[in-house]
Protein backbone atom coordinates (compact mmCIF):
# COMPACT_ATOMS: atom_id res chain seq x y z
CA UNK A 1 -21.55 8.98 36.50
CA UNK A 2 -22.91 11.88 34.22
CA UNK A 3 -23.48 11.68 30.67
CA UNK A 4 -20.11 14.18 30.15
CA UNK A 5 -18.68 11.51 31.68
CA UNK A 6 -19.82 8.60 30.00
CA UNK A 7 -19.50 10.09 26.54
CA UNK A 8 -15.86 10.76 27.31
CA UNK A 9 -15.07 7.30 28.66
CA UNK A 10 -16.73 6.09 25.59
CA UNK A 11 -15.43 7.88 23.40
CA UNK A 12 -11.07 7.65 24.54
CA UNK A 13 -11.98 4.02 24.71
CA UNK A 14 -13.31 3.53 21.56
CA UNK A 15 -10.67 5.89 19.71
CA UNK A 16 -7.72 3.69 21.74
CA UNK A 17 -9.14 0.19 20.49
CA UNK A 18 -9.44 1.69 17.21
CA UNK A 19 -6.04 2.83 17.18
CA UNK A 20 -4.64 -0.48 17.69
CA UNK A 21 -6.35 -1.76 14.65
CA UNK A 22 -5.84 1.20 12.28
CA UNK A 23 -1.96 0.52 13.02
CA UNK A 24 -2.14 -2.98 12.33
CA UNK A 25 -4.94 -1.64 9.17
CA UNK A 26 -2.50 1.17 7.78
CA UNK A 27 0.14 -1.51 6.96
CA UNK A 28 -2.06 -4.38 6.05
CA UNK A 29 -4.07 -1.67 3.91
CA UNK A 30 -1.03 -0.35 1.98
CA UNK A 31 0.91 -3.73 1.05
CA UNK A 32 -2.53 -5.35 0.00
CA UNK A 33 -3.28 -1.97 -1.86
CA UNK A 34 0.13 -1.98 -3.51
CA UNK A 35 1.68 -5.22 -4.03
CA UNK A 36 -1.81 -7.10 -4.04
CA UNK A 37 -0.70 -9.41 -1.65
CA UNK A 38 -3.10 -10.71 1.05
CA UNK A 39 -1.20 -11.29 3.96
CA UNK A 40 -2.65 -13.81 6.43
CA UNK A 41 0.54 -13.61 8.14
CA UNK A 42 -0.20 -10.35 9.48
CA UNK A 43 -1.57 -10.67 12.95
CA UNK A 44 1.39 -13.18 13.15
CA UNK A 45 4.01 -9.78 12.88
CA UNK A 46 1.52 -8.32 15.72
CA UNK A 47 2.56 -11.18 17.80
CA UNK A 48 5.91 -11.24 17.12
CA UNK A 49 6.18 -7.33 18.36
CA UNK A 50 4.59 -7.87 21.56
CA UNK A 51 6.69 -10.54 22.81
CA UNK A 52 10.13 -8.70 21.26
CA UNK A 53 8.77 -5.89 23.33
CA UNK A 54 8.10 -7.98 26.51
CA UNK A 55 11.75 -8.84 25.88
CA UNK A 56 12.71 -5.32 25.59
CA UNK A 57 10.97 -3.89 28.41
CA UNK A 58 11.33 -6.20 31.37
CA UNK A 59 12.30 -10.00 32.15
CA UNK A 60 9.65 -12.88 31.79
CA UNK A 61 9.77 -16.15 33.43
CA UNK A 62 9.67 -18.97 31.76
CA UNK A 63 7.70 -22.01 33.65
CA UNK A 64 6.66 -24.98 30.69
CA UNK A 65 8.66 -23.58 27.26
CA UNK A 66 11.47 -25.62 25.16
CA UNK A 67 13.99 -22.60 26.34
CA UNK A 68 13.17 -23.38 30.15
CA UNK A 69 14.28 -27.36 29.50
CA UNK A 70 17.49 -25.84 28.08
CA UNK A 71 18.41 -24.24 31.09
CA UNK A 72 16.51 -20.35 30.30
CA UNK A 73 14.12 -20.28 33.01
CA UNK A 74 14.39 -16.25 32.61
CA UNK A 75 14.52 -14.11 29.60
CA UNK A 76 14.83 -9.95 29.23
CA UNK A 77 16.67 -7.24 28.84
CA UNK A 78 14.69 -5.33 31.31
CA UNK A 79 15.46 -1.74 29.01
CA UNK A 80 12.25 -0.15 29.94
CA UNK A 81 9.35 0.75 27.36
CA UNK A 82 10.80 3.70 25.65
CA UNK A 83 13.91 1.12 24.36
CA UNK A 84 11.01 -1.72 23.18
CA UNK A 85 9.14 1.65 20.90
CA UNK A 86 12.30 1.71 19.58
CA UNK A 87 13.98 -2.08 19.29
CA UNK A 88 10.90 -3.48 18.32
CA UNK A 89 10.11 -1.48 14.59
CA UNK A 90 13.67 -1.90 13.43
CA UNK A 91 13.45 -5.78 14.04
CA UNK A 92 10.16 -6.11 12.76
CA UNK A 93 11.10 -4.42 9.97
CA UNK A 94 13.75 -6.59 9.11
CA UNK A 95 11.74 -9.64 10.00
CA UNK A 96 8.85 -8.00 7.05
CA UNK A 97 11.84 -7.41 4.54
CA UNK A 98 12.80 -11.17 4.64
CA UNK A 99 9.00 -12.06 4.54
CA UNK A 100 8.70 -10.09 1.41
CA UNK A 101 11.66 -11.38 0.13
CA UNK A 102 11.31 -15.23 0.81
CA UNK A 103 7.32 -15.43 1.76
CA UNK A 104 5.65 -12.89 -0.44
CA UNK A 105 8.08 -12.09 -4.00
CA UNK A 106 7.32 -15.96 -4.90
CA UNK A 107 3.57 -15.45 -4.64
CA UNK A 108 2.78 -12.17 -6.52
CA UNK A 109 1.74 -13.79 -9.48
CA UNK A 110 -0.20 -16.97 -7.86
CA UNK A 111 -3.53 -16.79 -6.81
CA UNK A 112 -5.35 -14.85 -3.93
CA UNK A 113 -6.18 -18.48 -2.06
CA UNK A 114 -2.71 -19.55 -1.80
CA UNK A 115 -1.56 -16.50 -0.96
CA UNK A 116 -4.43 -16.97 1.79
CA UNK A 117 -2.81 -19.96 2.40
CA UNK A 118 1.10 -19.62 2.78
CA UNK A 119 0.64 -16.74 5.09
CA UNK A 120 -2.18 -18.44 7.35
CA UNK A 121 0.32 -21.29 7.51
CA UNK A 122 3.10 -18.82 8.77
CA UNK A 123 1.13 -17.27 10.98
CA UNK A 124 0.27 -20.85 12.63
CA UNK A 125 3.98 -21.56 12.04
CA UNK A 126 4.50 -18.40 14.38
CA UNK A 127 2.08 -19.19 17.14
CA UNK A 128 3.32 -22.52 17.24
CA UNK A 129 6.65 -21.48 17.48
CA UNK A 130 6.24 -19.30 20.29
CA UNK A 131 3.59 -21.87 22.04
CA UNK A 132 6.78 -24.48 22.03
CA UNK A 133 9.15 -22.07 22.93
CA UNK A 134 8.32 -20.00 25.89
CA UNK A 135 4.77 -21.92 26.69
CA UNK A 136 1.34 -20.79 26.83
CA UNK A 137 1.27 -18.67 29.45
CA UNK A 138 0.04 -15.32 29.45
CA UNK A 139 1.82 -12.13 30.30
CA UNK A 140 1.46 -8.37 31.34
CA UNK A 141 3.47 -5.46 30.31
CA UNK A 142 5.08 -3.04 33.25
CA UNK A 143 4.73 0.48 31.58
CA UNK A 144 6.67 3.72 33.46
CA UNK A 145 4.66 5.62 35.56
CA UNK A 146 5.89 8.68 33.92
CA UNK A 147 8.39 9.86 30.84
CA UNK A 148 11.47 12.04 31.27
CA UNK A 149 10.10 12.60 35.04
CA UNK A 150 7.01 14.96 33.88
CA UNK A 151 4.73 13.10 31.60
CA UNK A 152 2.54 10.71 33.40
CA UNK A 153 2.16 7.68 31.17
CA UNK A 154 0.11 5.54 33.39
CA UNK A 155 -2.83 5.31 36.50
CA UNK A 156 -6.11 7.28 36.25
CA UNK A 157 -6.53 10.90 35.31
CA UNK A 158 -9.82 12.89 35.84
CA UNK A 159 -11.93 13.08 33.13
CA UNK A 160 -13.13 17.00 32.67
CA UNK A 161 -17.19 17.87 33.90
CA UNK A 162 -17.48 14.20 35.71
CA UNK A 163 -15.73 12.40 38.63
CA UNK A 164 -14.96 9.60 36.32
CA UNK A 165 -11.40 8.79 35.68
CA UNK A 166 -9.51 7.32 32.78
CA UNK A 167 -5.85 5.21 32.04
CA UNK A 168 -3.92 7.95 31.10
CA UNK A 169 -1.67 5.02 28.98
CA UNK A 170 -4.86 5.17 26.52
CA UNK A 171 -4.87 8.68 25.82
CA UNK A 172 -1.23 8.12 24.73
CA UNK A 173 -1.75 5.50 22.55
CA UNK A 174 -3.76 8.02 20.83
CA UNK A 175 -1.29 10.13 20.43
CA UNK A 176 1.35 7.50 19.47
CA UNK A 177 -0.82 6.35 16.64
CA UNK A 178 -1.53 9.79 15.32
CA UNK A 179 1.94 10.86 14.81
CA UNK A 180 2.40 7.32 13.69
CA UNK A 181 -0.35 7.95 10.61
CA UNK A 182 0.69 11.58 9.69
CA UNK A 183 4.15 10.43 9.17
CA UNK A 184 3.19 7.38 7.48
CA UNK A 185 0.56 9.47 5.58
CA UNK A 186 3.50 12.33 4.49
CA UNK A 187 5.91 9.63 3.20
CA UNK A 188 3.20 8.13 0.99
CA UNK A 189 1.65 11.37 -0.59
CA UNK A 190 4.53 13.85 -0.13
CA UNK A 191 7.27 11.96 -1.21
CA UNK A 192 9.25 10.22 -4.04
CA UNK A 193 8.84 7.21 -2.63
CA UNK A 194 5.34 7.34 -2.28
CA UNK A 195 4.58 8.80 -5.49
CA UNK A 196 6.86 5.80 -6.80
CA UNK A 197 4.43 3.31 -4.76
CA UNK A 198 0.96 4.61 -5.73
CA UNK A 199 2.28 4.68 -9.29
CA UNK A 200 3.00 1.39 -9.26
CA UNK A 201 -0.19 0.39 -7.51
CA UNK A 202 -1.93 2.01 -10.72
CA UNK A 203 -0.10 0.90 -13.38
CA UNK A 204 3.06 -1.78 -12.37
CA UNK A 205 3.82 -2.13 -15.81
CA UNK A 206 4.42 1.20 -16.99
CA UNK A 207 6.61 1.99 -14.05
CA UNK A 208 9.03 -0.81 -15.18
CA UNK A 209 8.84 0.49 -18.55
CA UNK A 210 10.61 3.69 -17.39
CA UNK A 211 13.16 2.54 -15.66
CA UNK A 212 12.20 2.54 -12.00
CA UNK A 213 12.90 -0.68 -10.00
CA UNK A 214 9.84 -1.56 -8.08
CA UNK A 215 10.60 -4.12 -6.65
CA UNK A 216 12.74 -1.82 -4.09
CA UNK A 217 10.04 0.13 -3.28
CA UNK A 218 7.09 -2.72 -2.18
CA UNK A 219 10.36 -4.19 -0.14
CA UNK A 220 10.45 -1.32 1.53
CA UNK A 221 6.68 -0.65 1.79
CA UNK A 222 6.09 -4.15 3.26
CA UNK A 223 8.71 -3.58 5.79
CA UNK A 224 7.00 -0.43 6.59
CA UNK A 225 3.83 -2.47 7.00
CA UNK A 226 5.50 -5.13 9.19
CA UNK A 227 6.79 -2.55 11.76
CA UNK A 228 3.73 -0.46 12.57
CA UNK A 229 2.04 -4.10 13.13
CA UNK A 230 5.01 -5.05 15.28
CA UNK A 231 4.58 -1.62 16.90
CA UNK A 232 1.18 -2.01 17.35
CA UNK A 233 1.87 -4.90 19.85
CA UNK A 234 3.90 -2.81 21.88
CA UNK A 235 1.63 0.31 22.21
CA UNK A 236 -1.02 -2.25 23.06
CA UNK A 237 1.02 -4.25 25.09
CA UNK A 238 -0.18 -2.58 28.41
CA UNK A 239 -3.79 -2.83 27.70
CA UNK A 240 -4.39 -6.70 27.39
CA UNK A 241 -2.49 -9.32 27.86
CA UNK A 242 0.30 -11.32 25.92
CA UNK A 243 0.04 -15.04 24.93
CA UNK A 244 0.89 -16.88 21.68
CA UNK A 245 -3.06 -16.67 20.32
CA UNK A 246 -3.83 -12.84 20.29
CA UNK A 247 -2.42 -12.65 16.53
CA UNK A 248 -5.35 -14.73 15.43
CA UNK A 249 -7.74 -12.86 17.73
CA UNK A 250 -6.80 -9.29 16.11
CA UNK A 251 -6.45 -10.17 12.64
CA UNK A 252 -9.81 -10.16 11.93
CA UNK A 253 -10.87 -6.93 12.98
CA UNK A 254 -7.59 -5.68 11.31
CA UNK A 255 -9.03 -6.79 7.86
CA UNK A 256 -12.38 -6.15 8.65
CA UNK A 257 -10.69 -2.19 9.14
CA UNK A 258 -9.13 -2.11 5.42
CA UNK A 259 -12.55 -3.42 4.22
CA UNK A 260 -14.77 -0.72 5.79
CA UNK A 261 -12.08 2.38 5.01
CA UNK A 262 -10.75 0.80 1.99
CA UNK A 263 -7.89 -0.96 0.78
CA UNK A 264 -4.79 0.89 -0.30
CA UNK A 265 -6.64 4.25 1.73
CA UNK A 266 -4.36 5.63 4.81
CA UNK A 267 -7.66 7.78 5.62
CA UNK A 268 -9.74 4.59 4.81
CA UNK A 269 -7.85 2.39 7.57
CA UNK A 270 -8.04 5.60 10.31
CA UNK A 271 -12.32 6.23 9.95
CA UNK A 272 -12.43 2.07 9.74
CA UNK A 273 -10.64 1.62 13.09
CA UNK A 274 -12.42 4.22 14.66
CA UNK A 275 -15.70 3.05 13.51
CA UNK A 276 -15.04 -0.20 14.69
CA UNK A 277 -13.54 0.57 17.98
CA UNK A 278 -16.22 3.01 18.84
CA UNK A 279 -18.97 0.24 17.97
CA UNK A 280 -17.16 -2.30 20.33
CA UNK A 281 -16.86 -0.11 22.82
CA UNK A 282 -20.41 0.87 22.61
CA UNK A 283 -21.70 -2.52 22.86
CA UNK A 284 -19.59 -3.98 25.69
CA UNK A 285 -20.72 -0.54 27.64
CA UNK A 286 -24.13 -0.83 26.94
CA UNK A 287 -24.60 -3.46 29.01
CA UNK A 288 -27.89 -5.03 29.31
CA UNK A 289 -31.16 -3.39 27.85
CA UNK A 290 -34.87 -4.54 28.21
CA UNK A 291 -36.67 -6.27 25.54
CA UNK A 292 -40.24 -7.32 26.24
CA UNK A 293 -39.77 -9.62 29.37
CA UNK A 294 -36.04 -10.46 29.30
CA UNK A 295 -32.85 -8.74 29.42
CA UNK A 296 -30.59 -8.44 26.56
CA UNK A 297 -26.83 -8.26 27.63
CA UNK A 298 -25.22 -6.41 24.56
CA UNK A 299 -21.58 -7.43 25.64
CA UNK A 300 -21.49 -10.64 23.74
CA UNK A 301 -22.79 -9.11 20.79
CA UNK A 302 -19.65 -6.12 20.46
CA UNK A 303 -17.83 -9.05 17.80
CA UNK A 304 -21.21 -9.40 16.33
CA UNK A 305 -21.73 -5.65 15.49
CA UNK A 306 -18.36 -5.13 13.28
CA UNK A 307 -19.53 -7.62 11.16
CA UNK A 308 -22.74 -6.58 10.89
CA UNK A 309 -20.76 -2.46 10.10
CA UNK A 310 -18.80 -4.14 7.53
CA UNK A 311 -22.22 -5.72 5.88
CA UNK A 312 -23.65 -2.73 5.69
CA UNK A 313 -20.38 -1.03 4.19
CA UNK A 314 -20.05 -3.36 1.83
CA UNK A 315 -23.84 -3.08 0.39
CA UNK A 316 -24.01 0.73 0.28
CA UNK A 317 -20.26 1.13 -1.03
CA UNK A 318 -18.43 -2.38 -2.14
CA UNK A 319 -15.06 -0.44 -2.06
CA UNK A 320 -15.21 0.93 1.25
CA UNK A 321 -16.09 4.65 2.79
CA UNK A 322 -12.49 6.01 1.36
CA UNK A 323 -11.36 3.41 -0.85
CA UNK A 324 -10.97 3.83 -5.18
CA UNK A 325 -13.14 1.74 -6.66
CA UNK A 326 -10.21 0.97 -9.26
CA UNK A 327 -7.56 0.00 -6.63
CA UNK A 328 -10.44 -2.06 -4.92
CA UNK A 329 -11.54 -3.71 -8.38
């Protein structure tokens, strides 16, 4: 493999893992920036996309769940993918309102650690849930092979300068979470609404005192949130697989994200994901390098090196590369 080649694998690798977490980051980033609301529950809404999306896209069968005692053995609407990119952020997005609502309103006021709390406890709620429900066992997506009959969307493509080849699917979740973040990023800067919601993040208070209802606004905003998490277990659907746990697995890198970029920071959440999906990547493809008279496999350690990123974030900048110091404070 030549180094053209390597540096490309490396680097669409590293951008797609790091575009799963700045989707999950954007929305975690904004409602903890906003509403100062820590929500543990987060990874949980990841969770709950991926499996409405199995749903969506194709039909699952059930082997040790609840719903396969009470006579479900299958489940899906078998839609295809393009429906589940579609289903999945509308019913998220209802399932974020009614968490805001219900979950998060109540707890504005209270303390960070039982915020922590409730929303750790719904997210185990969740996972439980689904564990009792349709069982343990893990799943794959089934992607199309190609959109509208000219777009490949799946299988290997040639990288450029090498005879190395690539999953075309992660050069479109690329793409998905770009347009994702410039529209996300043009509502929040370039609108009413937006202008509305970073006011409020500023100064809550004063936005009350003329008039404006803001309470609208964060229910929207988490909402917002919820469904680019829930969408974020569809696009990444396809590239691991599905079980009841991989809420809990994510959800620390997706904090990990707002902390590096900065909380309440769009831009912050896009350079954190990349940095940290770049740095796994580079780790697990390392390999194993020689130190003295052993070998050092770096694989283990790709967990290992986005904490030690965030460390050094946090020393050199407490509130992150592109965060306000104020909004972090």
């Amino acid at each position: 493999m030549s180094i053209v080649g390597d540096l490309i694998v490396l680097l669409v690798n590293g951008l797609q893992t790091g575009a799963i977490y700045v989707l999950l980051a954007i929305g975690l980033s904004i409602i903890l920036g906003t509403l100062k609301f820590v929500n543990f529950a987060h990874g949980a809404l990841y969770v709950v996309g991926a499996y409405v999306g199995l749903l969506v896209t194709q039909q699952i069968t059930i082997s040790n769940g609840k719903l396969a005692e009470w006579g479900f053995p299958t489940l899906g609407l078998e839609w295809g993918f393009f429906a589940a990119l579609v289903v999945v952020p509308l019913f998220v997005f209802v399932v974020g309102l009614a968490m805001e609502r219900f979950v998060a309103r109540p707890f504005y006021d209270r303390p960070d650690t039982d915020q922590i709390l409730v929303t750790f406890g719904l997210a185990i709620v969740v996972q439980e849930l689904i564990h009792a429900l349709i069982g343990p066992r893990t799943y794959s997506y089934e992607i199309p092979s190609e959109a509208f009959g000219l777009l490949p969307l799946s299988g290997p493509v040639a990288v450029p300068l090498s005879a190395v080849t690539i999953n075309v699917w992660r050069v479109w979740v690329i793409a998905i979470t770009a347009a994702l973040v410039i529209a996300v990023y043009a509502v929040v800067e370039y609108t009413d609404f937006g202008l509305v919601v970073k006011a409020g993040t500023r100064d809550p208070e004063m936005v009350r005192l003329l008039g404006i209802r803001i309470t609208r606004p964060y229910l929207v905003m988490f909402g917002i949130g919820a469904a680019l998490a829930g969408l974020a277990g569809v696009v990444g659907g396809p590239l691991q697989n599905v079980n009841p746990d991989i809420g809990m697995t994510i959800l620390v890198p997706a904090f990990l994200t707002v902390v590096i970029g900065g909380v309440g920071s769009i831009r912050g959440a896009v350079l954190g994901g990349t940095l940290i999906g770049m740095v796994q990547v580079a780790l697990i493809s390392a390999g194993t390098i020689p130190i003295g008279g052993f070998q050092l496999n770096l694989s283990p350690w790709s967990q290992v090196g986005i904490y030690v990123l965030a460390v050094i974030v946090l020393l050199t900048r407490p509130q992150g590369l592109l965060g306000s110091e104020e909004v972090s404070t």
